[in-house]
Protein backbone atom coordinates (compact mmCIF):
# COMPACT_ATOMS: atom_id res chain seq x y z
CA UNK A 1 -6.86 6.34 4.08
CA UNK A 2 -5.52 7.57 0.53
CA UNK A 3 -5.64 11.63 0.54
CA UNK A 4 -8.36 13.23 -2.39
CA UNK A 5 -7.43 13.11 -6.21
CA UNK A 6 -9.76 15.39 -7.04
CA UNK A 7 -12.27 13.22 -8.45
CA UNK A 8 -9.16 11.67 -10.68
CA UNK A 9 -9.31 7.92 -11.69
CA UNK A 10 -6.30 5.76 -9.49
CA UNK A 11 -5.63 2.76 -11.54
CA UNK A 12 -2.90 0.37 -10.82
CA UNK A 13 0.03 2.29 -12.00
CA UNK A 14 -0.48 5.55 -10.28
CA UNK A 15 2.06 6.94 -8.61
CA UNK A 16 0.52 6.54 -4.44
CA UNK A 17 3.85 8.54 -2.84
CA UNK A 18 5.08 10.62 -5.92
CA UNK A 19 2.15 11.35 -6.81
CA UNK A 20 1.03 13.24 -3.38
CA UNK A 21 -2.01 9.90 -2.39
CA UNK A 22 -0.33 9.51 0.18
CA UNK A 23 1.21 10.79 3.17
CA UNK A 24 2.95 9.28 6.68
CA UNK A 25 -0.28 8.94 8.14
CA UNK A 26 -2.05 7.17 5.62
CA UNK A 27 0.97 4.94 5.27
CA UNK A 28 0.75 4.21 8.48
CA UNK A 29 -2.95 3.40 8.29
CA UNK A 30 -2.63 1.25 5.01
CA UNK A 31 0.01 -1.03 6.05
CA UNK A 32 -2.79 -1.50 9.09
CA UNK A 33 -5.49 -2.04 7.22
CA UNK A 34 -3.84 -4.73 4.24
CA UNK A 35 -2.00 -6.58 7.57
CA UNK A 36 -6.21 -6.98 9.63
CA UNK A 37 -7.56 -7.34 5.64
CA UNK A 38 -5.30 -9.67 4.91
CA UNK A 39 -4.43 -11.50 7.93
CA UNK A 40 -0.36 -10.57 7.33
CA UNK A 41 2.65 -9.23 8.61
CA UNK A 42 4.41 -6.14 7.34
CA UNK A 43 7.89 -6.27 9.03
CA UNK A 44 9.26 -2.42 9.87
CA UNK A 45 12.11 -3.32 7.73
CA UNK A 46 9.89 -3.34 4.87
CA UNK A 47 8.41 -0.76 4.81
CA UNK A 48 9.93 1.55 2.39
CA UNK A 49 9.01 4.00 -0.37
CA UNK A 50 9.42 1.37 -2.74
CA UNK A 51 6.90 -1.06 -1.82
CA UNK A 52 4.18 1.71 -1.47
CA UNK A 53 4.71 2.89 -5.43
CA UNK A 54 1.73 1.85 -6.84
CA UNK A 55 -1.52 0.18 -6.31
CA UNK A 56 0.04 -3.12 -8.25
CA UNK A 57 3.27 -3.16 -6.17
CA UNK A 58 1.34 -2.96 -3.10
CA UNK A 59 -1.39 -5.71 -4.30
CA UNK A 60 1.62 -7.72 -5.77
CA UNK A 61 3.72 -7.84 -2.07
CA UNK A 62 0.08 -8.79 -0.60
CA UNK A 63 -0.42 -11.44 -2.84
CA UNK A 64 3.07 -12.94 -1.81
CA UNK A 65 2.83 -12.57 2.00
CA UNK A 66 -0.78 -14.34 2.08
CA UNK A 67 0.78 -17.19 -0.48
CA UNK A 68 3.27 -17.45 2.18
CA UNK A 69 1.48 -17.47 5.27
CA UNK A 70 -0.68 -19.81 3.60
C-alpha cells in the first residue's frame, strides 16, 4: 500500500505525498483499506492532498469519521 522507504523509520509526521510514500494508486488503495478497517466513508470531495499529509492527519480524520458514525 505505502511505496518502500528504504528501510527508513515513518513516524507520524512524515511527509506520505511530499515525501514520494505515496502515489495515486496507493491513495487509492488506502482510502479503501481505512473506509473496510474502519467501517467509514471517505466522500470524493475529500479526498485531497491535504488530508493524506501525514500519518497523524490521516489517523486524526479517522478518528473523527468513526466518532461520528458512532
Amino acid at each position: 500500500m505505502v511505496a518502500e522507504t528504504g528501510g527508513a523509520p515513518v513516524d507520524r509526521e512524515t511527509p506520505l505525498l511530499v515525501g514520494g510514500l505515496l502515489d495515486s494508486i496507493s491513495l487509492a488503495r488506502l482510502v479503501r483499506f481505512l473506509e473496510k478497517r474502519f467501517q467509514i466513508s471517505i466522500p470524493d470531495t475529500e479526498i485531497r492532498a491535504e488530508l493524506f499529509e501525514s500519518p497523524a492527519i490521516i489517523g486524526s480524520y479517522v478518528s473523527q469519521q468513526a466518532a461520528q458514525r458512532a
